[in-house]
Protein backbone atom coordinates (compact mmCIF):
# COMPACT_ATOMS: atom_id res chain seq x y z
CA UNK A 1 0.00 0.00 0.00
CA UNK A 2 1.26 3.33 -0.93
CA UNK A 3 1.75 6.74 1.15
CA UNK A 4 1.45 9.83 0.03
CA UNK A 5 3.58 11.69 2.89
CA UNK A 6 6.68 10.10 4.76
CA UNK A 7 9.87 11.69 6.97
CA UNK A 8 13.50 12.65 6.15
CA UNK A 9 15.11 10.12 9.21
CA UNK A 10 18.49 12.84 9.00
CA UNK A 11 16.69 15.95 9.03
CA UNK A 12 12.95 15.66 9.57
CA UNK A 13 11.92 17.26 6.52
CA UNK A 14 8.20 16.07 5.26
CA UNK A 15 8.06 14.66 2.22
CA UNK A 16 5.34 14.88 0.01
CA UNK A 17 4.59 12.66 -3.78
CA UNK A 18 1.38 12.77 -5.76
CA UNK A 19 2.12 9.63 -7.11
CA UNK A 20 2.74 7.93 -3.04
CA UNK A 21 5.41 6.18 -1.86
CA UNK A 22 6.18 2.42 -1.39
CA UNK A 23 7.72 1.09 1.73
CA UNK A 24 10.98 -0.33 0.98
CA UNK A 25 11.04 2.60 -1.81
CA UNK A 26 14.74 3.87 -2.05
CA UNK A 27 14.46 7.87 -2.01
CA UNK A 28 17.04 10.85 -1.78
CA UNK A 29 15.84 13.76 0.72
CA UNK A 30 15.56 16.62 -1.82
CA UNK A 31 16.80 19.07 1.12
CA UNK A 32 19.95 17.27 2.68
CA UNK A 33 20.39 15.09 0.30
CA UNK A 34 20.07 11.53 2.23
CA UNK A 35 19.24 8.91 0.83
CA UNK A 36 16.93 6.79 2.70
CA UNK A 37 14.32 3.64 2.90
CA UNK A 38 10.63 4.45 2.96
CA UNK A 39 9.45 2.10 5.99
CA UNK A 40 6.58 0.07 6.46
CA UNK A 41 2.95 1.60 6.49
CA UNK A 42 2.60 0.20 10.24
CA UNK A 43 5.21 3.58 10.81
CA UNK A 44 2.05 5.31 10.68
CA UNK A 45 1.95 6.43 7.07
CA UNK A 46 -0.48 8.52 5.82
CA UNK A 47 -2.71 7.11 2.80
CA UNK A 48 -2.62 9.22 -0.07
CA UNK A 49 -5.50 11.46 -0.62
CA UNK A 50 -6.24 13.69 -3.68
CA UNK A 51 -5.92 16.96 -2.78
CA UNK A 52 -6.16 20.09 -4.63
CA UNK A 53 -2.88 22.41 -5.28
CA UNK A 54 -2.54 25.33 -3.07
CA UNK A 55 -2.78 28.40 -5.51
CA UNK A 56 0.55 29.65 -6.83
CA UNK A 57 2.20 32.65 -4.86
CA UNK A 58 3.14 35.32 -7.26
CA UNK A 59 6.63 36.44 -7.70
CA UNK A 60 9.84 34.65 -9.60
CA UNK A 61 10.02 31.09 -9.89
CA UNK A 62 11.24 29.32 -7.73
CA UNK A 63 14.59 27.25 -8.86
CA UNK A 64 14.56 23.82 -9.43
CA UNK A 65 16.67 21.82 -6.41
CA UNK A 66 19.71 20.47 -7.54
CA UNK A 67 21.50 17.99 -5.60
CA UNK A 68 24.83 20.51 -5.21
CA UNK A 69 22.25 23.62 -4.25
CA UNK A 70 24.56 23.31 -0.50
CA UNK A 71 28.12 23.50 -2.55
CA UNK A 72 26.98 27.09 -4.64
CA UNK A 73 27.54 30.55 -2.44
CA UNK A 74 24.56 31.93 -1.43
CA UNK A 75 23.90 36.17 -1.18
CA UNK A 76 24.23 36.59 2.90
CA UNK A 77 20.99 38.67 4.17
CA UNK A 78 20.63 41.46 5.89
CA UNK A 79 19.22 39.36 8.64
CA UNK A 80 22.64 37.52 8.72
CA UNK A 81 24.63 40.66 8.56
CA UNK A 82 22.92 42.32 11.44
CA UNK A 83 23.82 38.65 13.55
CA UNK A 84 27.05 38.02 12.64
CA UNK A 85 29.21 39.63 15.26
CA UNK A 86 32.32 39.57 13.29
CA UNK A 87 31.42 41.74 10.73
CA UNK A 88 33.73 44.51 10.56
CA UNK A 89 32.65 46.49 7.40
CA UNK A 90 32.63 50.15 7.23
CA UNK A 91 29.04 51.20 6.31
CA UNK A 92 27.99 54.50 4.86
CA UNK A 93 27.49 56.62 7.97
CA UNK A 94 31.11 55.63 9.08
CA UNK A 95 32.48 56.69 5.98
CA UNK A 96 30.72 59.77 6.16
CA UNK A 97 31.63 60.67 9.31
CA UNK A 98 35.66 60.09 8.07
CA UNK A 99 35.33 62.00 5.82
CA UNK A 100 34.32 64.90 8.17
CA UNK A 101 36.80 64.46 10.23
CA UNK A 102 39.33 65.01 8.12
CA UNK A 103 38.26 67.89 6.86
CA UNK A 104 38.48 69.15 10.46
CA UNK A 105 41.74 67.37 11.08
CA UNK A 106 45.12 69.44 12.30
CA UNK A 107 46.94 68.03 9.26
CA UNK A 108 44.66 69.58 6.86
CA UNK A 109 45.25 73.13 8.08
CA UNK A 110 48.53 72.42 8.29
CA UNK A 111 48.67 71.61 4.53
CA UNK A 112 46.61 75.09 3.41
CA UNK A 113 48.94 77.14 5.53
CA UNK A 114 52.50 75.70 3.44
CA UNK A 115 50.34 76.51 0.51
CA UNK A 116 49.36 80.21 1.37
CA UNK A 117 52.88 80.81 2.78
CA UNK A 118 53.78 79.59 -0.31
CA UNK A 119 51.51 82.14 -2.35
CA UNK A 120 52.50 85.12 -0.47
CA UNK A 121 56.44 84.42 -1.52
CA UNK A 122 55.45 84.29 -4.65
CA UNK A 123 53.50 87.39 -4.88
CA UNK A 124 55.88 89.07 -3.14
CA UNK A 125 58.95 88.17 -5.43
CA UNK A 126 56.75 88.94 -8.16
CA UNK A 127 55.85 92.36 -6.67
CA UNK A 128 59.57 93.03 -6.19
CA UNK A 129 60.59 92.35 -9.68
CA UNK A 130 57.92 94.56 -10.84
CA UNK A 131 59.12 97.33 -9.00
CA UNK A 132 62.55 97.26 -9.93
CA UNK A 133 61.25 96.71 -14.12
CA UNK A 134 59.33 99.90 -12.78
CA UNK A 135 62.51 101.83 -11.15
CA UNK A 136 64.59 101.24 -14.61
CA UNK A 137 62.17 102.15 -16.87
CA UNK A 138 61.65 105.29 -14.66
CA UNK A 139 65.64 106.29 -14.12
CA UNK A 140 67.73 108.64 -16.17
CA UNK A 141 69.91 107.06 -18.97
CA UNK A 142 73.01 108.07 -18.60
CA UNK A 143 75.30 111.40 -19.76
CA UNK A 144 76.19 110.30 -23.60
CA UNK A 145 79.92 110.69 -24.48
CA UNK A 146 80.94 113.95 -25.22
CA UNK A 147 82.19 114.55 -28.68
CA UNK A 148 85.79 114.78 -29.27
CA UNK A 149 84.96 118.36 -30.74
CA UNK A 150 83.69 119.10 -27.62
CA UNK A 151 85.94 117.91 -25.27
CA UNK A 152 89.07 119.42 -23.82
CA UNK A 153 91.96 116.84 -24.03
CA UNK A 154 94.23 116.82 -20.62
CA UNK A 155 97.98 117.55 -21.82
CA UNK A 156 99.94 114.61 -22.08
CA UNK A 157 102.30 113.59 -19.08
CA UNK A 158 105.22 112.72 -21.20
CA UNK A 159 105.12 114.49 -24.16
CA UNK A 160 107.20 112.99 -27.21
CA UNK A 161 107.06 110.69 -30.76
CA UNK A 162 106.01 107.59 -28.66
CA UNK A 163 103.06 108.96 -27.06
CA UNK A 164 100.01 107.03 -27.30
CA UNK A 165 96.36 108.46 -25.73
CA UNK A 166 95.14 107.10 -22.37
CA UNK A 167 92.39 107.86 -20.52
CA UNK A 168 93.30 110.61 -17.62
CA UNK A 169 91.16 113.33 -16.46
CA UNK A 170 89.01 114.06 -19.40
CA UNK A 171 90.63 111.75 -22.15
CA UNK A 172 93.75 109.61 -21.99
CA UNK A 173 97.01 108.63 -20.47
CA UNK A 174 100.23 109.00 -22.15
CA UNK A 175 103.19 106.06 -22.57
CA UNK A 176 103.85 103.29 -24.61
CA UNK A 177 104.30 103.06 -28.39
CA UNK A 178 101.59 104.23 -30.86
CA UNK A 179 100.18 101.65 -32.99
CA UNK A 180 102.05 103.25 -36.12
CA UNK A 181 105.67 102.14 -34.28
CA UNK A 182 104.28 98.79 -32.96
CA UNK A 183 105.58 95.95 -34.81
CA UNK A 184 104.75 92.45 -34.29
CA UNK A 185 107.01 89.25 -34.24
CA UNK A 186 105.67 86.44 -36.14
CA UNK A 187 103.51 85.49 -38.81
CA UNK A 188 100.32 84.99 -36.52
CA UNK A 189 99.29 82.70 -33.22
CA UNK A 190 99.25 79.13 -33.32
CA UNK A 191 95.81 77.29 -33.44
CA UNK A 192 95.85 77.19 -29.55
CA UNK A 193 96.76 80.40 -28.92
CA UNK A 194 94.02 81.35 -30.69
CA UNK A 195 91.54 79.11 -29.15
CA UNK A 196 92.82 80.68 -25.69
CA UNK A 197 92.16 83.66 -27.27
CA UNK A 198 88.85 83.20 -28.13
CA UNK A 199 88.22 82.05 -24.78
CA UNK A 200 88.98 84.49 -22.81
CA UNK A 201 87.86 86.91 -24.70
CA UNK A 202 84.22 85.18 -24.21
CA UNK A 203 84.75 85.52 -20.58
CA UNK A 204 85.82 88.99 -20.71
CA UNK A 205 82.75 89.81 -22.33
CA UNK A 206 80.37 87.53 -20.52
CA UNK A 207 81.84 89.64 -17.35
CA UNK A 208 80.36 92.57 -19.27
CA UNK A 209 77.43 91.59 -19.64
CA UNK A 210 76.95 90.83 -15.91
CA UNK A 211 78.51 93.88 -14.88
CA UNK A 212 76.10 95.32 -16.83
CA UNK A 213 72.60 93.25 -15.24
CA UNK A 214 74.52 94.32 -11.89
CA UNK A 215 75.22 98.12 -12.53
CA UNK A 216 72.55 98.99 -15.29
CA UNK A 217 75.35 99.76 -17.94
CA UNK A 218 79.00 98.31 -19.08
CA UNK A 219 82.03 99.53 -17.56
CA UNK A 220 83.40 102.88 -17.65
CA UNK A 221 86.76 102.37 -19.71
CA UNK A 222 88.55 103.29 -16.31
CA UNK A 223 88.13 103.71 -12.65
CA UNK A 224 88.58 107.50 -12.08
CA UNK A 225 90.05 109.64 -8.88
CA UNK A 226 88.05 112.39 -7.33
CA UNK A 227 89.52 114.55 -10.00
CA UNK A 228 88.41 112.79 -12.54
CA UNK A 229 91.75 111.05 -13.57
CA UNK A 230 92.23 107.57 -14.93
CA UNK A 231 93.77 105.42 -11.92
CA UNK A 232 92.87 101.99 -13.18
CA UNK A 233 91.68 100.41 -16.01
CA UNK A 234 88.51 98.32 -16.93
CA UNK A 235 90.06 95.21 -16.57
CA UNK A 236 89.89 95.51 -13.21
CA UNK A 237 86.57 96.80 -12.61
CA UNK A 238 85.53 93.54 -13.56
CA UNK A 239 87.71 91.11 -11.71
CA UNK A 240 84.19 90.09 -9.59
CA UNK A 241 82.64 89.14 -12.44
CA UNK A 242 85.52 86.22 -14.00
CA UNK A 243 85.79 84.71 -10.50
CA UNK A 244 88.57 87.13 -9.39
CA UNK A 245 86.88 88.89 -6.48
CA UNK A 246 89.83 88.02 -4.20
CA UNK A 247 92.16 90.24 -6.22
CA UNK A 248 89.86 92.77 -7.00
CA UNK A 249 89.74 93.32 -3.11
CA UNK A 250 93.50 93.92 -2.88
CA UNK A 251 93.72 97.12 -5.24
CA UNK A 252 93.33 100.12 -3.55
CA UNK A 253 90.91 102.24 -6.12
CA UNK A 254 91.79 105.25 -5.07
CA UNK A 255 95.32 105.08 -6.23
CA UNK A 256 96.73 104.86 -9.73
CA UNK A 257 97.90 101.28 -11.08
CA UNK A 258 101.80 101.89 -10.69
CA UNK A 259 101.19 102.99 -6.58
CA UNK A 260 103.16 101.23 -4.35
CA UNK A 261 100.33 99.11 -3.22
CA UNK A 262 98.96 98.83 -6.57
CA UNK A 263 101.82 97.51 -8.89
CA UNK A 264 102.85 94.72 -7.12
CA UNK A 265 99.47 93.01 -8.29
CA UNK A 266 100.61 92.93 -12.29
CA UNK A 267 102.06 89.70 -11.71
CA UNK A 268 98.60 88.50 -10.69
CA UNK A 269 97.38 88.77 -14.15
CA UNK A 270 94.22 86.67 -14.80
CA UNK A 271 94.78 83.68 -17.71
CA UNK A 272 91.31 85.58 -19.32
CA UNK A 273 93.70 88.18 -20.82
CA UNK A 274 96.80 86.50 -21.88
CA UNK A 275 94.83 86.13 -25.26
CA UNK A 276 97.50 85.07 -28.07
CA UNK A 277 100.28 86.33 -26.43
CA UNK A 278 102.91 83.56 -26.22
CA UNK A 279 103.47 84.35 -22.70
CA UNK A 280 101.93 85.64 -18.90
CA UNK A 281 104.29 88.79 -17.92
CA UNK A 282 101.56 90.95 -16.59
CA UNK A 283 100.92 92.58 -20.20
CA UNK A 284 97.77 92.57 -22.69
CA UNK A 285 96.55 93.55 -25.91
CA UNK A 286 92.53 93.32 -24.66
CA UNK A 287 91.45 96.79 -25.67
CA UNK A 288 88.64 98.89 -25.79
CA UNK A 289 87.85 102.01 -28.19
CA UNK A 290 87.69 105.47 -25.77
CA UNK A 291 85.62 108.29 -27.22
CA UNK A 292 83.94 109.47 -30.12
CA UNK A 293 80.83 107.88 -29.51
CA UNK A 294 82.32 104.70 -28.71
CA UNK A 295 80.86 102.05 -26.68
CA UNK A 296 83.27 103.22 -23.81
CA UNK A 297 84.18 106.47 -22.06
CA UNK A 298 86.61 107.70 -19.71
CA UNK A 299 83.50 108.35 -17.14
CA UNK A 300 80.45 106.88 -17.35
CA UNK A 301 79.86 103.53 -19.27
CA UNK A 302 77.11 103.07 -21.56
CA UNK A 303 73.65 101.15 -21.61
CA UNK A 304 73.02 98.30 -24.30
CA UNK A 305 69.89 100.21 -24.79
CA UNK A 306 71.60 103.40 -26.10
CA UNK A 307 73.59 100.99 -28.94
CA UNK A 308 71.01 102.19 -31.65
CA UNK A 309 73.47 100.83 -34.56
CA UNK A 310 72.71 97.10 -32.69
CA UNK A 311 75.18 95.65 -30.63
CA UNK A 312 75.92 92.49 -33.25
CA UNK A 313 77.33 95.59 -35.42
CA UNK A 314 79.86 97.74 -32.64
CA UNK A 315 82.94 96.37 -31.24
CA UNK A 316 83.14 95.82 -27.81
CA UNK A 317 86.93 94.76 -27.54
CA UNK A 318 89.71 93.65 -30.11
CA UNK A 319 93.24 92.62 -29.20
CA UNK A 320 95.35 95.16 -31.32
CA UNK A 321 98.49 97.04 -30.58
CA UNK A 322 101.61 96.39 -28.06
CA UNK A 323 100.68 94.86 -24.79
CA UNK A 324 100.47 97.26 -22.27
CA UNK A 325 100.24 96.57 -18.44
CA UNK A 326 96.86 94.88 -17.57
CA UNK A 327 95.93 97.14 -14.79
CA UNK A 328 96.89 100.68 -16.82
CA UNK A 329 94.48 102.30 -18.29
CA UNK A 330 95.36 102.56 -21.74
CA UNK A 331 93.05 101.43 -24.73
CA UNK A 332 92.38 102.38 -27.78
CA UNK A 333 92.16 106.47 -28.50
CA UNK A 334 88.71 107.08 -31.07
CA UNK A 335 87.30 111.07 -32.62
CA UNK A 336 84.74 109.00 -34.81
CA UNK A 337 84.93 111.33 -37.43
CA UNK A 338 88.58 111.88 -39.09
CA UNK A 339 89.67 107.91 -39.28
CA UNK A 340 89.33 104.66 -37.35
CA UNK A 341 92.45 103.83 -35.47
CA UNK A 342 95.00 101.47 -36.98
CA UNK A 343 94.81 98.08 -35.74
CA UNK A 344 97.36 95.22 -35.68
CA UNK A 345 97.98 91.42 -34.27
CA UNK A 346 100.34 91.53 -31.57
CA UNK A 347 101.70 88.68 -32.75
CA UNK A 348 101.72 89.00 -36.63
CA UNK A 349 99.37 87.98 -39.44
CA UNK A 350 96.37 90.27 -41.07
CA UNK A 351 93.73 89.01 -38.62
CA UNK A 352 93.10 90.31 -35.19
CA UNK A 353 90.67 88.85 -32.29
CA UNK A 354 87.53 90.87 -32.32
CA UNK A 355 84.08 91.07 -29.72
CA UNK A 356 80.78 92.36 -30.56
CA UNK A 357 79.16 93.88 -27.90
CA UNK A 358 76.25 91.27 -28.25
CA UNK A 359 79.14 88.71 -26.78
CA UNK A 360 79.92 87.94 -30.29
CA UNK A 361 83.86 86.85 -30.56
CA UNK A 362 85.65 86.15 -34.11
CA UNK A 363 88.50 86.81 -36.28
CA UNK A 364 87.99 90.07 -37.81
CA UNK A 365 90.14 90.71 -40.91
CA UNK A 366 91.85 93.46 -41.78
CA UNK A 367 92.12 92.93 -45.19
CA UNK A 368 88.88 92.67 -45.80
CA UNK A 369 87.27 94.98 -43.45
CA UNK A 370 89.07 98.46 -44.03
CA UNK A 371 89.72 101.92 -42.41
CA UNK A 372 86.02 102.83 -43.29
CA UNK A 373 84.60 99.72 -42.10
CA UNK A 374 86.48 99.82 -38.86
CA UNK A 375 85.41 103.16 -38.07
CA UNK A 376 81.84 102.66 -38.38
CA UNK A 377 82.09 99.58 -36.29
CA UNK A 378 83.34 101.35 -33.51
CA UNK A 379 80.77 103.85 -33.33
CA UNK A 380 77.81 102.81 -31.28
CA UNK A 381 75.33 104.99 -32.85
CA UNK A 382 76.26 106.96 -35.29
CA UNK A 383 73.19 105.47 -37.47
CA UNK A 384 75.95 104.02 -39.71
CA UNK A 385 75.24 100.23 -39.63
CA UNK A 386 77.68 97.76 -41.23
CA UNK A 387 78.68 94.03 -41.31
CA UNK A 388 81.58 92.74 -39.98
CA UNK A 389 82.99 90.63 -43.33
């Protein structure tokens, strides 16, 4: 006789079979899976009775039990979450109330004050360089050099053939041979005597150029007594300038280059203005052009802005003429109107050293670039523009 109900013996579900069970029927509990032996209808089995289905809930369908439904993950409930005690999770609220906190949190102050601290430096170096664009554009350019016309030319101290201009009181110094009587030994520098040439000459006019970012202009072309006369030349105005501020600090500036105190120091020459010379003995042919509308005067040097001719057109410096003592100032005498002055190699050949005053150095020749040409390269602006060829 069949049943239609009988008992899971492992876990006491009710089972339930429209078609009834046998006893001795072999059946697998749908729920924990145990297989078991439907006993005898004297277990108290119920007979099987038609009875009508219970109307279907609505909602999704319910899956089909599979004998691995324990082995798949299930999706914890809320129910479970709210039990299980060793649920650490952060939940909304706590997140939330993190984030607050660190928007109230020292370290977060901290971090804005660097940054306005920060700001304020910058607005203040910004404010300063403003001021000081402001404070140039507003202060007078300097004197311009007196024409030659106009000036009065201090007597010479030693009269005679071998005089050669210098830059004392309100022009130049006397001594030394002209360029006329200056004749050089040798057919021209070697390859790295020019190279050191080239050099230094860089550096001397790199010094220039910082001199002039320091000062607001280039060097006068001498360091000048109360009086007004030439004590020391240009060369040593700028001794800070190629690393040489140790030796600059040892000339007394108020005395002239041959003092006492002051001469000893010509053995101290820097390398920068050796040039092509074969040798170091205190002596240089570094020169600049004096007067005339020059780029240098006795007085007052000159700003790059009042170079209306452009400064890759007027020399700066050449290395012409006899050496002469590096600390005596003596350069290169110019009226920039009757002729340029003559320039030769110290040391042979038709080709001298020559800087721009754009920092430009290069081997000017004379051949090619005559009286004419020199003289309009000297001048600064005199509105007649040239190429060095």
């Amino acid at each position: 006789m069949s049943v239609s109900r009988t008992t899971c013996p492992s876990c006491g579900a009710g089972l339930k079979s429209a078609a009834g069970f046998n006893p001795g029927q072999a059946v697998r509990c749908p729920k924990c899976s145990t297989p078991f032996t439907v006993p005898d209808a004297d277990a108290g089995f119920e007979e099987v009775v038609d009875e009508p289905a219970p109307p279907k809930k609505k909602g999704p369908p319910a899956r089909a039990a599979r004998d691995d439904d324990d082995d798949r993950p299930r999706r914890r409930s809320r129910d479970d979450d709210d039990e299980d005690d060793d649920d650490d999770r952060p939940r909304k609220k706590g997140k939330k109330k993190a984030a607050g906190g660190y928007k109230n949190s020292p370290a977060r102050f901290a971090i804005l004050g660097v940054l306005l601290v920060v700001l304020g430096v910058l607005a203040f170096l910004l404010y300063q360089k403003k001021m000081k664009e402001k404070e140039d554009a507003e202060a007078p350019p300097p004197p311009a050099p007196e024409e030659s016309g106009n000036r009065q030319v201090a007597p010479p101290i030693r009269p005679g053939p071998r005089q050669e201009m210098n830059q004392g009181g309100a022009g130049v110094v006397a001594g030394g041979p002209k360029a006329d009587d200056f004749r050089p030994v040798g057919d021209g520098p070697t390859a790295a005597a020019t190279d050191r040439g080239i050099n230094g000459m860089k550096q001397v006019l790199l010094a220039m150029h910082n001199y002039h970012d320091r000062k607001g202009a280039f060097p006068a072309a001498a360091i000048t007594g109360p009086d007004g006369k030439a004590l020391l030349s240009w060369r040593v105005a700028i001794l800070p300038y190629i690393e040489q501020d140790a030796l600059y600090k040892q000339f007394k500036l108020t005395e002239p280059w041959d003092s006492p105190a002051n001469r000893p120091l010509l053995a101290q020459m820097p390398a920068v203005y050796q040039g092509t010379l074969p040798g170091n003995d205190g002596k240089t042919s570094f020169k600049v052009f004096v007067g005339g509308g020059a780029l240098f005067d006795p007085r007052v040097g000159r700003r790059l802005s009042n170079v209306s001719d452009g400064t890759s057109n007027t020399l700066a410096v050449v290395e012409s003429g006899a050496p002469v003592e590096w600390t005596r100032p003596m350069d290169i005498a110019f009226d920039g109107k009757v002729a340029s002055p003559r320039l030769v190699s110290p040391t042979g050949g038709d080709t001298i050293l020559a800087a721009t005053a754009d920092g430009a150095v290069r081997r000017l020749s004379l051949e090619r670039n005559g009286p004419d040409t020199i003289r309009r390269l000297v001048g600064a602006a005199d509105g007649e523009v040239v190429e060095i060829e």
